[in-house]
Protein backbone atom coordinates (compact mmCIF):
# COMPACT_ATOMS: atom_id res chain seq x y z
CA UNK A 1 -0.73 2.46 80.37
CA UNK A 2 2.90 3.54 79.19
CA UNK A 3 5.79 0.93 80.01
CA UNK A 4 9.52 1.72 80.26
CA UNK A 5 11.36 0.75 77.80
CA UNK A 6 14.72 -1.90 78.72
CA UNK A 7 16.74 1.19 77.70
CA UNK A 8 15.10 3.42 80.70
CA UNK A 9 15.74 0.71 83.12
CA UNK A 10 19.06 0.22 81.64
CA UNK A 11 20.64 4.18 82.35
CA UNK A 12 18.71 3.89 85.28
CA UNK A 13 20.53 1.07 86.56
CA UNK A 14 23.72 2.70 85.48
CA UNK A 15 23.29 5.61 87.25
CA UNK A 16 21.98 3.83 90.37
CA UNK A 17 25.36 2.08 90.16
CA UNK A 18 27.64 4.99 89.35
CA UNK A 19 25.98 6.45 92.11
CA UNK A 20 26.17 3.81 94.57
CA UNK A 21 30.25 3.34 93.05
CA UNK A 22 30.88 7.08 94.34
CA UNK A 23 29.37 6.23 97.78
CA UNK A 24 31.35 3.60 98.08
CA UNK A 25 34.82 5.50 97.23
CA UNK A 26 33.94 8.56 99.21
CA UNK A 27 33.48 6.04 102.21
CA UNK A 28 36.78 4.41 101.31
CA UNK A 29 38.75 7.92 101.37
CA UNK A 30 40.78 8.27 105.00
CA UNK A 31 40.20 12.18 104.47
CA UNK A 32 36.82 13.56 105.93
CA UNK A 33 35.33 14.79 103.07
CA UNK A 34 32.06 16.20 102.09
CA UNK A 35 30.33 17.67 98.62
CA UNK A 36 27.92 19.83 98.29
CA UNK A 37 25.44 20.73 95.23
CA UNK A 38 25.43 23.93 93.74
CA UNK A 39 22.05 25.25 96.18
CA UNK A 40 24.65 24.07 98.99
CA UNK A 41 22.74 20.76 99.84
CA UNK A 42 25.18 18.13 100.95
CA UNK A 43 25.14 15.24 98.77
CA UNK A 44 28.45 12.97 99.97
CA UNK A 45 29.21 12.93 103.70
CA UNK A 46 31.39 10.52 104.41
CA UNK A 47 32.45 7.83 107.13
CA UNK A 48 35.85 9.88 108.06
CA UNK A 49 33.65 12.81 108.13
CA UNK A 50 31.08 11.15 110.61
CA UNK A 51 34.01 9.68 113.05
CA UNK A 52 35.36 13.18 113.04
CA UNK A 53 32.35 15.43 113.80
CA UNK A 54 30.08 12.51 115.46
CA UNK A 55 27.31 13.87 112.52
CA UNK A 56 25.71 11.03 110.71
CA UNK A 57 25.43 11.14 107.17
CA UNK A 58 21.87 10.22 107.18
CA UNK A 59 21.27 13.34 109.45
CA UNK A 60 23.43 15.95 106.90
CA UNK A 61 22.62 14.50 103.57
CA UNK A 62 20.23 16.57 101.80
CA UNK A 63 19.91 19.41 104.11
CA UNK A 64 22.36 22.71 104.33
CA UNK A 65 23.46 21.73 107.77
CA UNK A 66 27.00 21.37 107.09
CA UNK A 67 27.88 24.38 109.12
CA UNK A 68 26.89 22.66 112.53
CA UNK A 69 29.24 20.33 112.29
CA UNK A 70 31.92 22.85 112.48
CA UNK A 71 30.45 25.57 114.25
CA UNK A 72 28.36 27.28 117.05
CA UNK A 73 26.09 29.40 114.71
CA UNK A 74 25.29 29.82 110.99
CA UNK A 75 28.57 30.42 108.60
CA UNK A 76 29.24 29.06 105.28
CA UNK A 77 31.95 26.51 105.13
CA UNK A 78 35.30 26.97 102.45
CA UNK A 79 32.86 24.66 100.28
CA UNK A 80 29.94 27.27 100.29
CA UNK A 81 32.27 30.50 100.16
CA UNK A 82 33.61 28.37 96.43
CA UNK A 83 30.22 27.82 95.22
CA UNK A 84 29.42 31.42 95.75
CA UNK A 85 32.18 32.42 93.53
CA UNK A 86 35.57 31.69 96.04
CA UNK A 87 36.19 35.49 95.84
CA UNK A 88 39.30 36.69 97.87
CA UNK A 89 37.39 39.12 99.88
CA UNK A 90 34.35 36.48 101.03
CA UNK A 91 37.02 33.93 101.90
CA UNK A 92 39.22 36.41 103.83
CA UNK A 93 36.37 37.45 105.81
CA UNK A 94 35.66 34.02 107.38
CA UNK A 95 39.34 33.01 107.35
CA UNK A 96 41.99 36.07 107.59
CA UNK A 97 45.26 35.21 107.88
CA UNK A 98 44.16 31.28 107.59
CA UNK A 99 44.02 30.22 104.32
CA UNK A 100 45.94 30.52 100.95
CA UNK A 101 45.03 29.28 97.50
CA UNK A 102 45.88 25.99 96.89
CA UNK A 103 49.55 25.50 94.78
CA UNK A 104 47.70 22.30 92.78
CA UNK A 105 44.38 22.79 92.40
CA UNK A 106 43.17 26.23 90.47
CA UNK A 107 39.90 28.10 91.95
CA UNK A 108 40.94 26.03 95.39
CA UNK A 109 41.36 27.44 98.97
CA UNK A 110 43.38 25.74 101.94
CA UNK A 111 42.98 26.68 105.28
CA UNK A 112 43.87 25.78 108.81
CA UNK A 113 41.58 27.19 112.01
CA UNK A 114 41.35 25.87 115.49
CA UNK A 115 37.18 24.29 115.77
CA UNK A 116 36.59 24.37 119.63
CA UNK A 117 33.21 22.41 118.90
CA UNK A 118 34.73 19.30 117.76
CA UNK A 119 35.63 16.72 119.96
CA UNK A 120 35.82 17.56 124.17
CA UNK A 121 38.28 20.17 124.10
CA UNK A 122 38.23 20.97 120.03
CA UNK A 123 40.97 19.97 117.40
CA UNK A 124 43.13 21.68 114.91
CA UNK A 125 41.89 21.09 110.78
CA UNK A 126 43.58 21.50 107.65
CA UNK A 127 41.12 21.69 104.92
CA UNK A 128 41.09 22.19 100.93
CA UNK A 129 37.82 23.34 99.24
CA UNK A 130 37.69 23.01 95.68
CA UNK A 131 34.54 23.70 92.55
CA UNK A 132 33.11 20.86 90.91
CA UNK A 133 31.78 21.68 87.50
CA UNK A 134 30.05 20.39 84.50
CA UNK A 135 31.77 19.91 81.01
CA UNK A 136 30.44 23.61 80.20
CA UNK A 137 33.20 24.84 83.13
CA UNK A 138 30.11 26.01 85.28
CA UNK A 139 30.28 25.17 88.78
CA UNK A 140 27.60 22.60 90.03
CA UNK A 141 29.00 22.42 93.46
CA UNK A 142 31.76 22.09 95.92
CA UNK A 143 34.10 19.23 97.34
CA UNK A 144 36.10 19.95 101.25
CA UNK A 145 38.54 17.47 102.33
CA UNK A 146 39.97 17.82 105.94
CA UNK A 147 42.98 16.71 108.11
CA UNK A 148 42.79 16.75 111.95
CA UNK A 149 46.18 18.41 112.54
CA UNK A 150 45.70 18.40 116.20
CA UNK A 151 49.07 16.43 117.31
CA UNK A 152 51.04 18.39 114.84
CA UNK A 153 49.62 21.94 115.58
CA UNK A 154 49.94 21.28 119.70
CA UNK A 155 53.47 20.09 119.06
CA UNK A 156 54.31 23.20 117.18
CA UNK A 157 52.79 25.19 119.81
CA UNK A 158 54.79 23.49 122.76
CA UNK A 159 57.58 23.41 120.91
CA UNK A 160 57.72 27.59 120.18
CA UNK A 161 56.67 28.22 123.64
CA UNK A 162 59.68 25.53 124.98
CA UNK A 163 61.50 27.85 122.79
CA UNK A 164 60.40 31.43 124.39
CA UNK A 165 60.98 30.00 127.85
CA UNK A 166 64.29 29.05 126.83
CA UNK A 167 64.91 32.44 124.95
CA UNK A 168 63.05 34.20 128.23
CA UNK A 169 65.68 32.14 130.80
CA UNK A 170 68.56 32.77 128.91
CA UNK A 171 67.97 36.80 128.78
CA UNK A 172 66.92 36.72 132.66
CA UNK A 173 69.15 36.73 135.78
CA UNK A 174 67.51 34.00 137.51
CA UNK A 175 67.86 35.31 141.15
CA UNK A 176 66.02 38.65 140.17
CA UNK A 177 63.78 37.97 137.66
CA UNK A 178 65.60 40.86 136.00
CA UNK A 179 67.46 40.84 132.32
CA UNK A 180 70.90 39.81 132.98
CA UNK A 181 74.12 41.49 131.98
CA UNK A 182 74.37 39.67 128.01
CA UNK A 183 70.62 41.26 127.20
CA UNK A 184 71.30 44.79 128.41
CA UNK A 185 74.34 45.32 126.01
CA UNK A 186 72.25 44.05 123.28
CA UNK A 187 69.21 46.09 124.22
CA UNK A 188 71.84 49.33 124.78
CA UNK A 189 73.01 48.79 121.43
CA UNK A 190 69.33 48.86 120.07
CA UNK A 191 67.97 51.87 122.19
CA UNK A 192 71.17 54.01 120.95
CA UNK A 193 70.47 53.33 117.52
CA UNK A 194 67.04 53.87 117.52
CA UNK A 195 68.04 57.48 119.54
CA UNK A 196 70.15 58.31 116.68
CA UNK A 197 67.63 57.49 113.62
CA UNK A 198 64.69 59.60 114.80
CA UNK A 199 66.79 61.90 116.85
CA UNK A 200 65.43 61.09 120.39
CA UNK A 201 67.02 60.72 123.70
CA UNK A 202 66.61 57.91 126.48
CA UNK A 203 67.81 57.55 129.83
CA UNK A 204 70.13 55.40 131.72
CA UNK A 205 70.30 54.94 135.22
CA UNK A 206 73.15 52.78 137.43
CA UNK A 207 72.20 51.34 140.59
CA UNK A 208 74.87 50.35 143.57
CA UNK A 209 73.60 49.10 146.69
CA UNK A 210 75.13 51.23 149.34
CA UNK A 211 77.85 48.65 152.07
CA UNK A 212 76.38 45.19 150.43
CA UNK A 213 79.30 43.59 150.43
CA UNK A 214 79.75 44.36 154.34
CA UNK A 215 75.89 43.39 154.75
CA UNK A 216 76.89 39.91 153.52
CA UNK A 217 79.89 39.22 155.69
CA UNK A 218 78.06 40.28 158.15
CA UNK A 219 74.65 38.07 157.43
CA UNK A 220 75.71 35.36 154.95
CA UNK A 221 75.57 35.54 150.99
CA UNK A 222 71.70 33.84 151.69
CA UNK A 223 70.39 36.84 153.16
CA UNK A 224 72.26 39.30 150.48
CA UNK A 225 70.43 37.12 147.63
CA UNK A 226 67.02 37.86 149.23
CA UNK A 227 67.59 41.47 149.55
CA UNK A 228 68.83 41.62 146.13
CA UNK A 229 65.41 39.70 144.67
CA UNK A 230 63.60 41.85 146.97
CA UNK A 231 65.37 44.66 145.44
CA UNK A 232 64.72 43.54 142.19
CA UNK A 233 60.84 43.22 142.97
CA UNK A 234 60.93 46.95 144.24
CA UNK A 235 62.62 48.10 140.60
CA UNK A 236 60.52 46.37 138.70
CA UNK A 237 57.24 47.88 140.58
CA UNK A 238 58.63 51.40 140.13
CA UNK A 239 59.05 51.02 136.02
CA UNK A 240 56.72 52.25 133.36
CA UNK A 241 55.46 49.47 130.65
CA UNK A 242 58.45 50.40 128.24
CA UNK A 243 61.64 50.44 130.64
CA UNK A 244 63.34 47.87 131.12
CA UNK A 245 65.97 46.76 134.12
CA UNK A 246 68.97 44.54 134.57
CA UNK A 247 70.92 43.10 137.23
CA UNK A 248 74.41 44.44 136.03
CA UNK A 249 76.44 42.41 138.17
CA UNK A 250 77.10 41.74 141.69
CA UNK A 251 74.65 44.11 143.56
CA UNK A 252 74.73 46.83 140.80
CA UNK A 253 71.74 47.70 138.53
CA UNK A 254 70.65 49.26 135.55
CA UNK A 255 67.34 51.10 133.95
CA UNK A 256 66.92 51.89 130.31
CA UNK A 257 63.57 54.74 130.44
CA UNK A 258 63.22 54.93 126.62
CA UNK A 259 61.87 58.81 125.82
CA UNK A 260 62.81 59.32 129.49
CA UNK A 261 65.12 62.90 129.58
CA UNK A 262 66.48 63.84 133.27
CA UNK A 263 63.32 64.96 135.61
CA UNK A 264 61.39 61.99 134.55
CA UNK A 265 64.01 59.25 135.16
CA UNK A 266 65.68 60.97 138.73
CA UNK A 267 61.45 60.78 139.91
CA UNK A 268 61.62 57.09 139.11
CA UNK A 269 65.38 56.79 140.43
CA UNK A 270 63.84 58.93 143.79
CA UNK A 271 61.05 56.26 143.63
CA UNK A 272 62.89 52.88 144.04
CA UNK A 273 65.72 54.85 146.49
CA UNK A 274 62.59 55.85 148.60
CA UNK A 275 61.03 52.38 148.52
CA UNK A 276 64.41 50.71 149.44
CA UNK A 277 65.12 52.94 152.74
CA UNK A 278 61.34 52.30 153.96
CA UNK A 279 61.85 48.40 153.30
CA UNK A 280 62.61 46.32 156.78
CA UNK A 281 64.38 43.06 156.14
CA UNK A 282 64.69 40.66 158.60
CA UNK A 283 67.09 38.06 158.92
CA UNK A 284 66.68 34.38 160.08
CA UNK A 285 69.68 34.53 162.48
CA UNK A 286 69.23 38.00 163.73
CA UNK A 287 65.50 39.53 164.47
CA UNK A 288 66.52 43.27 164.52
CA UNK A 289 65.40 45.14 161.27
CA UNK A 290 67.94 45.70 158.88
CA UNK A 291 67.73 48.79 156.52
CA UNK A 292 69.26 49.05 153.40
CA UNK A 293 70.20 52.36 151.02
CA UNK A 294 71.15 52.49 147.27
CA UNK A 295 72.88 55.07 145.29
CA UNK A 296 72.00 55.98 141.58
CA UNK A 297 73.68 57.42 138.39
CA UNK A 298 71.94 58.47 135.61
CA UNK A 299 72.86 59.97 132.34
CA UNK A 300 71.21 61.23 129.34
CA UNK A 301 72.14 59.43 125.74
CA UNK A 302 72.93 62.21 123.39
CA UNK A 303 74.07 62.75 119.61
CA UNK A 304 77.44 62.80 120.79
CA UNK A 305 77.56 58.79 121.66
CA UNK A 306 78.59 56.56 119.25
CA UNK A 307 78.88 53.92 121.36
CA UNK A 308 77.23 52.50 124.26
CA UNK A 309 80.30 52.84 126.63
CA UNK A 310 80.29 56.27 126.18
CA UNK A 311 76.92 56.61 128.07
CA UNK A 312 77.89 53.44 130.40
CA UNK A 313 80.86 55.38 131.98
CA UNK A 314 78.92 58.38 132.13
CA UNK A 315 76.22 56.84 134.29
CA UNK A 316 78.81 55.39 136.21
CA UNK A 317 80.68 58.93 137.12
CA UNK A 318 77.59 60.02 138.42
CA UNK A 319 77.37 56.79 140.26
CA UNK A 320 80.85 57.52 141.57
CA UNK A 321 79.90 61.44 142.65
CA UNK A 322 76.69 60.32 144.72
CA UNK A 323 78.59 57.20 146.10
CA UNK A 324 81.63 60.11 147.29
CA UNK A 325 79.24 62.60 148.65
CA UNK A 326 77.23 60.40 151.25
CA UNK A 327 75.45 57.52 149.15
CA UNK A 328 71.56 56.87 149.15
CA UNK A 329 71.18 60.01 146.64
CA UNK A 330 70.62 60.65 143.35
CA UNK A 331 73.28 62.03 141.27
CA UNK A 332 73.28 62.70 137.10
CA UNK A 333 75.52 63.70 134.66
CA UNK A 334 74.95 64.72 130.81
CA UNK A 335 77.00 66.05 128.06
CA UNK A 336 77.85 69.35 126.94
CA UNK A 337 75.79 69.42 124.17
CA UNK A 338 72.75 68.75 126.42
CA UNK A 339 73.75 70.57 128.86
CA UNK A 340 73.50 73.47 126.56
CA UNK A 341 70.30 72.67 125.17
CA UNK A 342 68.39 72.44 128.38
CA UNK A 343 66.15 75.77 129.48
């Protein structure tokens, strides 16, 4: 019979109680944490960790289950992907564009990710994975600490997308749904430089509604603001993906068709002219159909502008000329140096 000596049961004891001191400070940390051994076994789970992912410790402690807390299927968590060597290229894979390495902690990752799993409609975590290792500097496992960000990350979303829909109203004539006035001399400016550094051309086109202004003495300015939404719902269906079209003032209009040269922009000018004259409008006070005919203008930009007023009172002489000679036509008007270069 061999009996333990009082040393045995001595470091015995001490490790029992070192052991049961760690418990008892992992369970005292706010942070959901976890550590894992270096064959990925989960050792520490604690109570922050169990109130977050409603996994109890007895359940996850000595198995490699930490991945269902977190997620649908099998992955490794930050903790695994350090205990397998925390290379750049594993940890990207999992996590691109997500993580960084930590500023404090060498051989660390943070990360943030969106965990649909957790909780009823999922929450936002930050989370820090660092090595554990032995006085030798060899790694012997892993340690992940996490931070439900939730509140923060939804008010950051809410408050960029308040910020868009401000950004989007104050760019948008709000009776047309059309860019107003302000974000068509800033998107001129743009589209002519752009022309000029890769030698390109774009189109402009200016829109006048043919006799408005008698149309609304004669029906009331409430009945001229739903033809001119209408109108601007009958531009807009008529553009490609990469125009774009702005209510200029008043009942005048303008297109920008980027890469758009002459034919292409007078069929999309011939489009929305076409669509106009075919439209019946009715008003509240009088039941006989009212038609309505628009007149366009449309120039050409060219390396001869240097500035966007140059092509703006272009457009607008050919606006004039189909106005002059009988309205609801198409009429254009490029420079010389164009005009010389075309077949």
């Amino acid at each position: 019979m061999i009996l333990a000596s009082s040393s045995d049961f001595s470091y015995k004891s001490k490790l029992h109680q070192q052991d049961n001191l760690l418990e008892t400070i992992f369970n005292r940390i706010t942070l959901p944490t976890f550590v894992l051994d270096q064959n990925h076994t989960i050792v520490f789970w604690n109570h922050a960790l169990e109130q977050l992912t409603s996994h109890n410790k007895n359940n996850m402690i000595g198995t490699q289950n930490q991945w269902m807390a977190f997620y649908a299927s099998k992955r490794p968590t930050l903790a695994d992907l350090i205990i397998e060597g925390g290379k750049d290229d594993a940890v990207s894979h999992f996590y691109k564009n997500k993580y960084r390495k930590s500023p404090l902690i060498e051989d660390a990752f943070e990360a943030e990710d969106f965990f649909p799993d957790i909780g009823g409609k999922g929450e936002w975590l930050s989370f820090t994975a660092a090595s554990i290792k032995d006085e030798n500097g060899n790694v012997i496992g892993a340690i992940e600490t996490l931070l439900n960000i939730s509140v923060t990350k939804q008010s950051q979303i809410a408050l960029k997308e308040s910020e868009e829909r401000y950004k989007q109203l104050s760019i948008t004539d709000n009776l047309t749904g059309l860019y107003n006035k302000r974000h068509f001399t800033e998107r001129l400016m743009t589209e002519l430089e752009r022309a000029h550094r890769y030698d390109q051309h774009f189109s402009l086109c200016l829109i006048d509604l043919d006799n408005f202004k008698q149309m609304n003495d004669n029906y009331g300015h409430l009945f001229g603001d739903q033809i001119l939404a209408e109108f601007g719902c009958i531009i807009k269906k008529n553009l490609r993906n990469s125009d774009t079209a702005y209510r200029y003032g008043g009942e005048e209009f303008v297109i920008i068709l980027p890469g758009s040269l002459l034919d292409g922009s007078r069929v999309v000018a011939n489009r929305i002219r076409v669509d106009l004259v075919e439209k019946i409008f009715l008003c509240d006070d009088d039941q006989n159909p009212i038609t309505l005919t628009a007149s366009f203008g449309i120039t050409v930009s060219s390396s001869e502008d240097s500035k966007i007023e140059e092509l703006i009172r272009r457009a607008d002489k050919a606006l004039y000329l189909a106005k002059k000679t009988g309205k609801n036509k198409v009429e254009s008007l490029v420079t010389s140096v164009l005009s010389a270069g075309s077949p």
